[in-house]
C-alpha atoms as a PDB file:
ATOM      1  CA  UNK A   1      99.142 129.315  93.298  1.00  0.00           C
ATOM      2  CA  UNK A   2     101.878 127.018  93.472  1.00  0.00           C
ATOM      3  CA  UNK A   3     100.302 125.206  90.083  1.00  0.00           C
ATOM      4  CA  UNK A   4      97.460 125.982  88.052  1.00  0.00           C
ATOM      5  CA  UNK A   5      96.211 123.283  85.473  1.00  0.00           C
ATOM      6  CA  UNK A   6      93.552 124.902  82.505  1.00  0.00           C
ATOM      7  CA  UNK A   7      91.092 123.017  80.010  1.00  0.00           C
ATOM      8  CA  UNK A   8      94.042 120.536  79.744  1.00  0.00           C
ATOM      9  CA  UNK A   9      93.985 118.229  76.243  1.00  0.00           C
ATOM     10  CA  UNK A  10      95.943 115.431  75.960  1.00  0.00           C
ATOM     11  CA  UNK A  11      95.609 113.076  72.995  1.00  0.00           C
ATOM     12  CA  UNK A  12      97.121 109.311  72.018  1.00  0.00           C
ATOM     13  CA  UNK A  13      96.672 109.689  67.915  1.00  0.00           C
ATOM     14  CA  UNK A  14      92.957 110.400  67.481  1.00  0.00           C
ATOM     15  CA  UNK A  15      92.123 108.956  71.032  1.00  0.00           C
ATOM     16  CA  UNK A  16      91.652 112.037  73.733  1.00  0.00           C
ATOM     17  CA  UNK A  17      93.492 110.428  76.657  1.00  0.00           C
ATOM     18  CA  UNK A  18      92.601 114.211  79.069  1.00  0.00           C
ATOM     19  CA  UNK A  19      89.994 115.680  78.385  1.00  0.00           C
ATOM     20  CA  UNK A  20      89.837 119.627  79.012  1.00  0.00           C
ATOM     21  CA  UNK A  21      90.538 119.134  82.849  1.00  0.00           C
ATOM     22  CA  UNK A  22      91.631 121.747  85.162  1.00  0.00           C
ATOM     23  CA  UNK A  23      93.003 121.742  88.550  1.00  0.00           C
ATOM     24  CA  UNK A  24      95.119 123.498  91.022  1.00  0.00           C
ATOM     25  CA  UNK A  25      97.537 122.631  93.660  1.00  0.00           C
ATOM     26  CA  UNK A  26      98.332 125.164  96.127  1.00  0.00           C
ATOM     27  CA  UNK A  27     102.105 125.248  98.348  1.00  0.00           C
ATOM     28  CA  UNK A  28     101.952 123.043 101.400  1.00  0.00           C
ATOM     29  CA  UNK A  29      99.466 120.598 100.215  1.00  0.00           C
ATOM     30  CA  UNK A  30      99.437 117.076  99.351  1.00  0.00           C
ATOM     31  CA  UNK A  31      96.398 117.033  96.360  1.00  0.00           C
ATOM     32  CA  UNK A  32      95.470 113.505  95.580  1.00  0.00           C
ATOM     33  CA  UNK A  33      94.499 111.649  91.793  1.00  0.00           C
ATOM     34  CA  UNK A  34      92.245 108.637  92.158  1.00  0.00           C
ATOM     35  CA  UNK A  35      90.046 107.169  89.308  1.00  0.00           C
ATOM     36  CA  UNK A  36      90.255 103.438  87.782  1.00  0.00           C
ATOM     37  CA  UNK A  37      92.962 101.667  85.297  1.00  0.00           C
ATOM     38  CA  UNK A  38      92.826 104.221  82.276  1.00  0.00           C
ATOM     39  CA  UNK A  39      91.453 107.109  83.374  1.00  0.00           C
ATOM     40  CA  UNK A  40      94.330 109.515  82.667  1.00  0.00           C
ATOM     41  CA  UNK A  41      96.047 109.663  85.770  1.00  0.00           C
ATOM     42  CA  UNK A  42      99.605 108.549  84.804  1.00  0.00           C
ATOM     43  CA  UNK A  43      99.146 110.985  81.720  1.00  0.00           C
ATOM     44  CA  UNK A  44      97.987 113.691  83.778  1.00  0.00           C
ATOM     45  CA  UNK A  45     101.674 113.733  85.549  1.00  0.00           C
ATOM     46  CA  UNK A  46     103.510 112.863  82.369  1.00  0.00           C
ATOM     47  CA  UNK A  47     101.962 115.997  81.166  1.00  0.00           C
ATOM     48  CA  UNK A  48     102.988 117.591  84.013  1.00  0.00           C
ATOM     49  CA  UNK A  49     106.690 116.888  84.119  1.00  0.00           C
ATOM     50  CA  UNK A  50     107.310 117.880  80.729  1.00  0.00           C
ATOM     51  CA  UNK A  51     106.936 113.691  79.213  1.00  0.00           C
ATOM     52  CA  UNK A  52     103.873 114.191  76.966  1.00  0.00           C
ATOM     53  CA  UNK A  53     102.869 117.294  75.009  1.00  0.00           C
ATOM     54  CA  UNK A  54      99.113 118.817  75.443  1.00  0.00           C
ATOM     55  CA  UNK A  55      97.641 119.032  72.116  1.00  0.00           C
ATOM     56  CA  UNK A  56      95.638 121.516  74.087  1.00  0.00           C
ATOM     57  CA  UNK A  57      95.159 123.980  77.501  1.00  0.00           C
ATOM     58  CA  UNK A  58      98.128 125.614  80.297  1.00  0.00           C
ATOM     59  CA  UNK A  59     100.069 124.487  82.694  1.00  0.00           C
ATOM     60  CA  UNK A  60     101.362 127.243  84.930  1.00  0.00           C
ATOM     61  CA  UNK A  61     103.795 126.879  87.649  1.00  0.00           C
ATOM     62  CA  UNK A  62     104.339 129.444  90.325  1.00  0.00           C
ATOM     63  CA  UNK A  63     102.376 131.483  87.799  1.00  0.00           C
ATOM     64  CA  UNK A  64     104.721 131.113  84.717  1.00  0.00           C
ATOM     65  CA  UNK A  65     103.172 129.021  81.892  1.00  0.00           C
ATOM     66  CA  UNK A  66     105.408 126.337  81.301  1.00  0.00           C
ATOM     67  CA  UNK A  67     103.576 124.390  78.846  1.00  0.00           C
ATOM     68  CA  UNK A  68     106.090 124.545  76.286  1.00  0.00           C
ATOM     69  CA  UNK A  69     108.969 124.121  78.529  1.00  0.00           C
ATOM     70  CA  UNK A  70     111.094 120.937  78.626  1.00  0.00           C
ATOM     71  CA  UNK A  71     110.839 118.447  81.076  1.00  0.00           C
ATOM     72  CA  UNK A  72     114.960 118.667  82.214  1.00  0.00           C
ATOM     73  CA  UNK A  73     113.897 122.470  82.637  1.00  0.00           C
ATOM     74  CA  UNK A  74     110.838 121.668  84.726  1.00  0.00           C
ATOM     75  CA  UNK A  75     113.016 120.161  87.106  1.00  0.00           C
ATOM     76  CA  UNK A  76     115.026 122.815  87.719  1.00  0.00           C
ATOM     77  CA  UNK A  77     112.373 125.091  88.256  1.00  0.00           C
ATOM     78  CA  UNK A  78     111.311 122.692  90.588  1.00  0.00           C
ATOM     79  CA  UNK A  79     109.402 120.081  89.388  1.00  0.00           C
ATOM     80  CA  UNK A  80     109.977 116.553  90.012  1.00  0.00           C
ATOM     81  CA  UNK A  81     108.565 112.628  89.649  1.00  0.00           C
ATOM     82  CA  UNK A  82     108.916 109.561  90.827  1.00  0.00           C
ATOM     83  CA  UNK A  83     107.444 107.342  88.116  1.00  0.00           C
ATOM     84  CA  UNK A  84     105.182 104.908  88.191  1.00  0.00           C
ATOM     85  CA  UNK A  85     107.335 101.203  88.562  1.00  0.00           C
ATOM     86  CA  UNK A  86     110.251 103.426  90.546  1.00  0.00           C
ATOM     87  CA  UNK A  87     112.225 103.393  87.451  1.00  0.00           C
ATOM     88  CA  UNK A  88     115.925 103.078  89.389  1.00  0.00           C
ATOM     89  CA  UNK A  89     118.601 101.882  87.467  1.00  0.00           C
ATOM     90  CA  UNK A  90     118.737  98.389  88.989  1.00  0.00           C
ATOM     91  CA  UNK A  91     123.250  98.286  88.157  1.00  0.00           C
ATOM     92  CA  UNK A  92     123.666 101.145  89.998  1.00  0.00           C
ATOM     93  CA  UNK A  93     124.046 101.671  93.957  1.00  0.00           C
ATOM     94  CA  UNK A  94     121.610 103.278  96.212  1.00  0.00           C
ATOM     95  CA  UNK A  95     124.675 106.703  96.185  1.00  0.00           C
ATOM     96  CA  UNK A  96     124.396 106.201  92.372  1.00  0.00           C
ATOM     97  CA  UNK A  97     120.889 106.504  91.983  1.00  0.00           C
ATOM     98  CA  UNK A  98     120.601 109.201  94.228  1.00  0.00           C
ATOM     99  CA  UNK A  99     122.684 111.123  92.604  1.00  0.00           C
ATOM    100  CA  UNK A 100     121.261 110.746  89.349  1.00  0.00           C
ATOM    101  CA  UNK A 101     118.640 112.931  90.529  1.00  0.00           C
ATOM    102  CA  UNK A 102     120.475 116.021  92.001  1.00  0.00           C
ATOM    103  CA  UNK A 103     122.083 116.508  88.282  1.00  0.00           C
ATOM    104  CA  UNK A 104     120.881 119.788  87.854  1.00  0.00           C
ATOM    105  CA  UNK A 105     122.342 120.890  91.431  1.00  0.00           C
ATOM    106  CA  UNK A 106     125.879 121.841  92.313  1.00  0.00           C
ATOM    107  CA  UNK A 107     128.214 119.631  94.235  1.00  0.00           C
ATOM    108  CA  UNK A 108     128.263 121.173  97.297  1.00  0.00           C
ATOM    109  CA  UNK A 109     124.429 120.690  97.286  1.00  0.00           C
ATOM    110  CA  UNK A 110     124.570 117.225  96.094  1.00  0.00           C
ATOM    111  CA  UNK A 111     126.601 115.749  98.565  1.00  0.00           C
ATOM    112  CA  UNK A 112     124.269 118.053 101.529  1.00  0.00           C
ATOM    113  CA  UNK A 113     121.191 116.469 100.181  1.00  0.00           C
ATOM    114  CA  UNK A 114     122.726 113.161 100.072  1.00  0.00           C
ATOM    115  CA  UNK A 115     122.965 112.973 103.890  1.00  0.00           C
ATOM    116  CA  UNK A 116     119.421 114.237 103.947  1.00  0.00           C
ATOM    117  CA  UNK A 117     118.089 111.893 101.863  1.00  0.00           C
ATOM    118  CA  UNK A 118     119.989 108.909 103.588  1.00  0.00           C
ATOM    119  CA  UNK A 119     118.986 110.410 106.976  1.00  0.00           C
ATOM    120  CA  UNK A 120     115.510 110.079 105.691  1.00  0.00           C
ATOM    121  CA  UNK A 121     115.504 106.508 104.385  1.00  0.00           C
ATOM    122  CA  UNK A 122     117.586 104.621 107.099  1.00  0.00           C
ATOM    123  CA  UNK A 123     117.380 100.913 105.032  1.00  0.00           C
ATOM    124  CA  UNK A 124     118.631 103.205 101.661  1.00  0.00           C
ATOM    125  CA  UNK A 125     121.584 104.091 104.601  1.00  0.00           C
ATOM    126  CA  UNK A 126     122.539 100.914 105.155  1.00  0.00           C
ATOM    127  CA  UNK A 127     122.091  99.354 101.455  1.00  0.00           C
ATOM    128  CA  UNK A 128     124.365 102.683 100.238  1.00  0.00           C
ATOM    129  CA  UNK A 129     126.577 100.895  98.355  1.00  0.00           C
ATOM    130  CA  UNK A 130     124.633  97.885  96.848  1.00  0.00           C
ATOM    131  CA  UNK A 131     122.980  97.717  93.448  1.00  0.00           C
ATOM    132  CA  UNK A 132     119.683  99.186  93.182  1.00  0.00           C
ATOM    133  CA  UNK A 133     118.446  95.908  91.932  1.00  0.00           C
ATOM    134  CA  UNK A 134     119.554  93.894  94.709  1.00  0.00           C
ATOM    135  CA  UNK A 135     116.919  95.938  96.952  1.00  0.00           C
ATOM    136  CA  UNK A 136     113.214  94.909  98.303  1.00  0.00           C
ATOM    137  CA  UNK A 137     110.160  96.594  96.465  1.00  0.00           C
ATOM    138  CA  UNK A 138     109.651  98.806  99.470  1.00  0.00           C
ATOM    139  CA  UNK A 139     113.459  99.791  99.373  1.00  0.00           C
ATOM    140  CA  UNK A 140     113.523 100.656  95.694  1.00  0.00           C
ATOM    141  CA  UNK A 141     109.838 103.241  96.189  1.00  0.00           C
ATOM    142  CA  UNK A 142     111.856 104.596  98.696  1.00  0.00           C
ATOM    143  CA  UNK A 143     115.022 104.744  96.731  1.00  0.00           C
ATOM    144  CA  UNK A 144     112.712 106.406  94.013  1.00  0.00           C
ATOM    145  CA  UNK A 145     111.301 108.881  95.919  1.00  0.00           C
ATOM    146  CA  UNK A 146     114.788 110.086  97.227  1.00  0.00           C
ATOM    147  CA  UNK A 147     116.143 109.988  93.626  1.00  0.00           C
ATOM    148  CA  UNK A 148     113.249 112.826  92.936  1.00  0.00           C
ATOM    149  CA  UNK A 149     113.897 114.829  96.189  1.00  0.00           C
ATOM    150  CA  UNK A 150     117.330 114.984  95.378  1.00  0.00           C
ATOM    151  CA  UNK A 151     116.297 117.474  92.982  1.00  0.00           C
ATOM    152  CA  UNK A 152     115.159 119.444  95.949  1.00  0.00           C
ATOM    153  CA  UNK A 153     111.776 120.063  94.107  1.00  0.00           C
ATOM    154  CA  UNK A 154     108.633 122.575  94.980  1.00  0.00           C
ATOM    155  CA  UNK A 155     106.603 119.945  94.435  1.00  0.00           C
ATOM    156  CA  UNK A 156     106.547 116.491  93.979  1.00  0.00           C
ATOM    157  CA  UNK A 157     104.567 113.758  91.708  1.00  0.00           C
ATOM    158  CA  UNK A 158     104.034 110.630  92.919  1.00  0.00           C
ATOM    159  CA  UNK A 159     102.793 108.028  90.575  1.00  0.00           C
ATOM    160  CA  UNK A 160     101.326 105.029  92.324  1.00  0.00           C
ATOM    161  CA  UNK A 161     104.290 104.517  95.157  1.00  0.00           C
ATOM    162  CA  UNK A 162     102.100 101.671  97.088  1.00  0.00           C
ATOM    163  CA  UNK A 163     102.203  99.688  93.809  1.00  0.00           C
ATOM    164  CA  UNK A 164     103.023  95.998  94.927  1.00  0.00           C
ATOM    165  CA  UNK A 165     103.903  96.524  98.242  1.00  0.00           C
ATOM    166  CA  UNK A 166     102.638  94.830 101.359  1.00  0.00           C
ATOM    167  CA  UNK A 167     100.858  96.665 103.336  1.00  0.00           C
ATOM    168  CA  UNK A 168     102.813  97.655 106.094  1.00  0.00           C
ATOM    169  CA  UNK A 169     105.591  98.808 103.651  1.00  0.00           C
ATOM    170  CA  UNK A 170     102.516 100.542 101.899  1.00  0.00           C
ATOM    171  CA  UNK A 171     102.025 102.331 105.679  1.00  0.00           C
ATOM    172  CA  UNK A 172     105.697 103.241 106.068  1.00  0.00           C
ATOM    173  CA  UNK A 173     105.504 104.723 102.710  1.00  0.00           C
ATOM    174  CA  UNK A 174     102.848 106.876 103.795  1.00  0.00           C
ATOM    175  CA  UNK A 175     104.301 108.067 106.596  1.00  0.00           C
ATOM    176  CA  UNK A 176     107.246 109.423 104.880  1.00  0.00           C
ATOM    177  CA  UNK A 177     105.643 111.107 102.469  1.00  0.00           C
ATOM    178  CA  UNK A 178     103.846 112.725 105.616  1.00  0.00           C
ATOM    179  CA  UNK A 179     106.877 113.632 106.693  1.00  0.00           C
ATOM    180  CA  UNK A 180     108.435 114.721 103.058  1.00  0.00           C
ATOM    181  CA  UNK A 181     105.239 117.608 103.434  1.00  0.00           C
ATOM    182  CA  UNK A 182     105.703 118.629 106.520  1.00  0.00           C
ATOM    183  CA  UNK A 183     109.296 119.612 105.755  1.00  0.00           C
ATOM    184  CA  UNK A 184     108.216 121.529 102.871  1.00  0.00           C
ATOM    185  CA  UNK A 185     107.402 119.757 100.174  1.00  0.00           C
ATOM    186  CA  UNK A 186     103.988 120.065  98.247  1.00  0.00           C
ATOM    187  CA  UNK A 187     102.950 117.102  96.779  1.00  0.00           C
ATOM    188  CA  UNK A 188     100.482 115.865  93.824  1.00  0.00           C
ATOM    189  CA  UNK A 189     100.039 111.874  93.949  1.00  0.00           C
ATOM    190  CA  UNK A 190      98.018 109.756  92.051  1.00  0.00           C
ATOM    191  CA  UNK A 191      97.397 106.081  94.163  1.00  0.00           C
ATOM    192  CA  UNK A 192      95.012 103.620  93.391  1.00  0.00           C
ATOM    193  CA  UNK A 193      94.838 102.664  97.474  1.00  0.00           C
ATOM    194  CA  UNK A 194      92.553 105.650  97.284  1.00  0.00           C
ATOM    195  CA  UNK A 195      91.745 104.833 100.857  1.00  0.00           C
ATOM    196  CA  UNK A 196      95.355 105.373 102.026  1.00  0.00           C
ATOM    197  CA  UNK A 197      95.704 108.171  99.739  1.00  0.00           C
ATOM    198  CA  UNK A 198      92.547 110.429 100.523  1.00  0.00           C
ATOM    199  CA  UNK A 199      93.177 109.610 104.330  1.00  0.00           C
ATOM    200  CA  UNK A 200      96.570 111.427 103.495  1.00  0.00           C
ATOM    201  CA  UNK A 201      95.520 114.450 101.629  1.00  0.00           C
ATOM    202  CA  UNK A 202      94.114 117.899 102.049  1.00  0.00           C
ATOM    203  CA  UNK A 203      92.239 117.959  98.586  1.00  0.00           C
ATOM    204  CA  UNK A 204      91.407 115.335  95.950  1.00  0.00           C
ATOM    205  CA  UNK A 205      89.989 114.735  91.929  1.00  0.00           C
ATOM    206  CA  UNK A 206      88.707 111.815  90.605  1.00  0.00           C
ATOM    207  CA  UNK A 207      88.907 111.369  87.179  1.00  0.00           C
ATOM    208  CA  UNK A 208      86.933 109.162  84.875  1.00  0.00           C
ATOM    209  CA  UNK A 209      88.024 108.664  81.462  1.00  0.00           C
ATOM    210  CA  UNK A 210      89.979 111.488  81.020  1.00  0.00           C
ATOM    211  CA  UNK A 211      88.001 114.092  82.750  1.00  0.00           C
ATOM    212  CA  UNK A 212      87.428 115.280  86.501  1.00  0.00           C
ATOM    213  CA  UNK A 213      83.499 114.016  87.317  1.00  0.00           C
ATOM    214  CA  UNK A 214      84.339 115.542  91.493  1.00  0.00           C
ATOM    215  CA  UNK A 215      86.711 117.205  93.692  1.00  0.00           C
ATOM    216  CA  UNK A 216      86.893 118.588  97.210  1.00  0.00           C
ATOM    217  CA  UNK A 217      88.243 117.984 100.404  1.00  0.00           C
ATOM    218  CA  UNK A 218      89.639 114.317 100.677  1.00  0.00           C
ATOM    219  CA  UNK A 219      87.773 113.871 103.700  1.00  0.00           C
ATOM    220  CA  UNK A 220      84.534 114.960 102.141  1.00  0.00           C
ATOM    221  CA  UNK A 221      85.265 112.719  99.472  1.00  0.00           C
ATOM    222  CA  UNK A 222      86.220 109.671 101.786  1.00  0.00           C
ATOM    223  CA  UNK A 223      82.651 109.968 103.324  1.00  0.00           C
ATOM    224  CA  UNK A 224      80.969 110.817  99.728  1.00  0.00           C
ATOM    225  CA  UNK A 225      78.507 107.358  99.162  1.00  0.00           C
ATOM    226  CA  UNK A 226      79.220 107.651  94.816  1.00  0.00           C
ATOM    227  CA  UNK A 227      82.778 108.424  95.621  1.00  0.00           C
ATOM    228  CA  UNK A 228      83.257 105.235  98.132  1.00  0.00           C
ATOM    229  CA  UNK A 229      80.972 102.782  95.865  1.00  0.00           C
ATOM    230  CA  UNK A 230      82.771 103.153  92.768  1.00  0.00           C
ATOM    231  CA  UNK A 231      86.909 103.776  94.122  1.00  0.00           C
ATOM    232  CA  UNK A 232      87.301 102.629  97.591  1.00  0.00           C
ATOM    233  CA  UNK A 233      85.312  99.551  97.272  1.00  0.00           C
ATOM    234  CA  UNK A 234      82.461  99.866  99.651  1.00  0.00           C
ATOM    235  CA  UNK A 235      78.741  98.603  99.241  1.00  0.00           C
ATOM    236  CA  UNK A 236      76.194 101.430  99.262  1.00  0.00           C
ATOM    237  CA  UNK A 237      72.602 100.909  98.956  1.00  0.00           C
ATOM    238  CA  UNK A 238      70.877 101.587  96.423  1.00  0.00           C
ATOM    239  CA  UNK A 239      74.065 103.223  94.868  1.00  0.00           C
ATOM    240  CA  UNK A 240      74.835 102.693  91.195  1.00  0.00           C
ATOM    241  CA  UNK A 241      78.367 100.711  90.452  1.00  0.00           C
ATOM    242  CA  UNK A 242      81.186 103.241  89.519  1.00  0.00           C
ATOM    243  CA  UNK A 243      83.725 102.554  86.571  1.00  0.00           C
ATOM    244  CA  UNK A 244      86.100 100.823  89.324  1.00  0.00           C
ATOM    245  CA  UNK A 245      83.781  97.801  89.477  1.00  0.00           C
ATOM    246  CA  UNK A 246      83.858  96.976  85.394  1.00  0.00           C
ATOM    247  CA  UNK A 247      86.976  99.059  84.731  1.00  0.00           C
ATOM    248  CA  UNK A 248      86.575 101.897  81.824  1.00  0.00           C
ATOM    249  CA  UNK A 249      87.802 101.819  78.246  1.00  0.00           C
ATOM    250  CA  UNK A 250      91.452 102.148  78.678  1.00  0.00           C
ATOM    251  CA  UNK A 251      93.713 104.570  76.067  1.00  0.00           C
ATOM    252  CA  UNK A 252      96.908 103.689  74.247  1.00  0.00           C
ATOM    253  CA  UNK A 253     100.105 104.114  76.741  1.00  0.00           C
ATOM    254  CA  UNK A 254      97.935 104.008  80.001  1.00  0.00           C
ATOM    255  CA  UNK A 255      97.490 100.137  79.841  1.00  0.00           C
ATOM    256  CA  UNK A 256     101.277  99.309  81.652  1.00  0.00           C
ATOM    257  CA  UNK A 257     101.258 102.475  83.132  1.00  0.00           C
ATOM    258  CA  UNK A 258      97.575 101.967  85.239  1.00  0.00           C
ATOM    259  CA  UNK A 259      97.429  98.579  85.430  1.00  0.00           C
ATOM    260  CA  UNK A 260      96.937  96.132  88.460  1.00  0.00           C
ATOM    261  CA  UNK A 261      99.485  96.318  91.305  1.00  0.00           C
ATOM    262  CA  UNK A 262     102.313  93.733  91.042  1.00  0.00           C
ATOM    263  CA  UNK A 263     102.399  90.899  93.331  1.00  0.00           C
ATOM    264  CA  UNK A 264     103.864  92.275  96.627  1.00  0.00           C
ATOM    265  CA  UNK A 265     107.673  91.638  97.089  1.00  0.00           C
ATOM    266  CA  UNK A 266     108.102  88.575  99.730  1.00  0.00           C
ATOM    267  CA  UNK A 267     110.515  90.722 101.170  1.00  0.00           C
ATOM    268  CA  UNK A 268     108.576  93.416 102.247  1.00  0.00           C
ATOM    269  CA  UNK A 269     105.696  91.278 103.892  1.00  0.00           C
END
């Protein structure tokens, strides 16, 4: 088991942000987080990476329980995120930024990955030597992303990468992160176009207020009627209306993290 998540506690003060959830993530697959604003997804990776402390349960990686193991040592055992709002450092070029990531690898490997990751994102090719900041919304996800394969990871966490994108950005997104798998790579997202995101992944959990209420096959989950009337936004009859329709009780630090999608960048429409 590539990763193996047990009765996982995570707490804001006195508020329980995770509540006791487990899951697993096996090598090769791409293992999905959906739930509304607040429900512990962001936290869930944070916890992950090494960025918040459990006040309770494991977190084993390839078997080794790294729960108490720093987050810079994570990522050289092969962990690694891109965070929620990319994150780049907006006065530093597209090389810079990408570089940033691989600083736990040698040279010799830097400057190979480099050409892979530029290979990968043609626009980053072309924009290699401007600011980050300079960049479109869909540039800078995919700047992200590179910045945490650069790292050459095991597996990769994904927080929200269609965030404020138009939608055919949002679809080129996808399709790298396709590709990204099928080169090796397993991945873990969490995506509020759960649509997008289920139709992209071999397994999925939806979490509710800090604990997983299903799980299963994303396609089993696309077609479940709770499932689509409460996260994907379609009208079942007779079907009750899930937390997505109200939006839950949120938790301190998951309000910016979670919250609505930006506006999408004019130059990415």
């Amino acid at each position: 088991m590539l990763l193996e998540i047990a009765d996982l506690h995570v707490h804001y003060g006195k508020i329980e942000a995770i509540a006791g959830i487990s899951l697993t993530v096996e090598a090769g697959e791409i293992v999905t987080l959906i739930g509304a604003n607040g429900a512990g997804k962001t936290t869930t990776l944070k916890t992950i990476s090494g960025l918040r402390r459990p006040s309770g349960g494991t977190i084993r990686f390839f078997g080794r329980d790294i729960t108490g193991v720093a987050g810079h040592q994570r990522v050289r055992l092969g962990l690694s995120q891109a965070p929620e709002g990319r994150g780049i450092f907006p006065g530093m070029t597209v090389q810079e930024n990408l570089e940033m990531g691989a600083y736990a690898r040698s040279r010799r490997n830097k400057s190979s990955r480099l050409d892979d990751m530029l290979a990968l994102f043609p626009q980053l090719a072309q924009r290699r030597y401007q600011q980050g900041g300079t960049l479109s919304g869909g540039e800078q996800q995919m700047l992200a992303i590179g910045r945490a394969l650069m790292a050459e990871p095991k597996l990769l966490l994904l927080d929200e990468p269609s965030m404020g994108l138009a939608p055919l950005i949002v679809a080129q997104i996808f399709s790298i992160l396709r590709e990204i798998n099928e080169s090796g790579t397993t991945i873990l997202l969490v995506e509020q176009n759960a649509v997008q995101a289920l139709g992209l992944s071999d397994r999925a959990y939806v979490l509710e207020t800090g604990r997983i209420v299903a799980s299963g096959r994303a396609s089993a989950l696309l077609d479940d009627p709770a499932v689509r009337s409460a996260y994907l936004g379609a009208e079942v009859p007779g079907s009750v209306p899930g937390p997505g329709s109200t939006g839950p009780d949120t938790v301190p630090g998951e309000v910016a993290e979670e919250g609505p999608p930006a506006p999408a960048d004019v130059r990415d429409s």
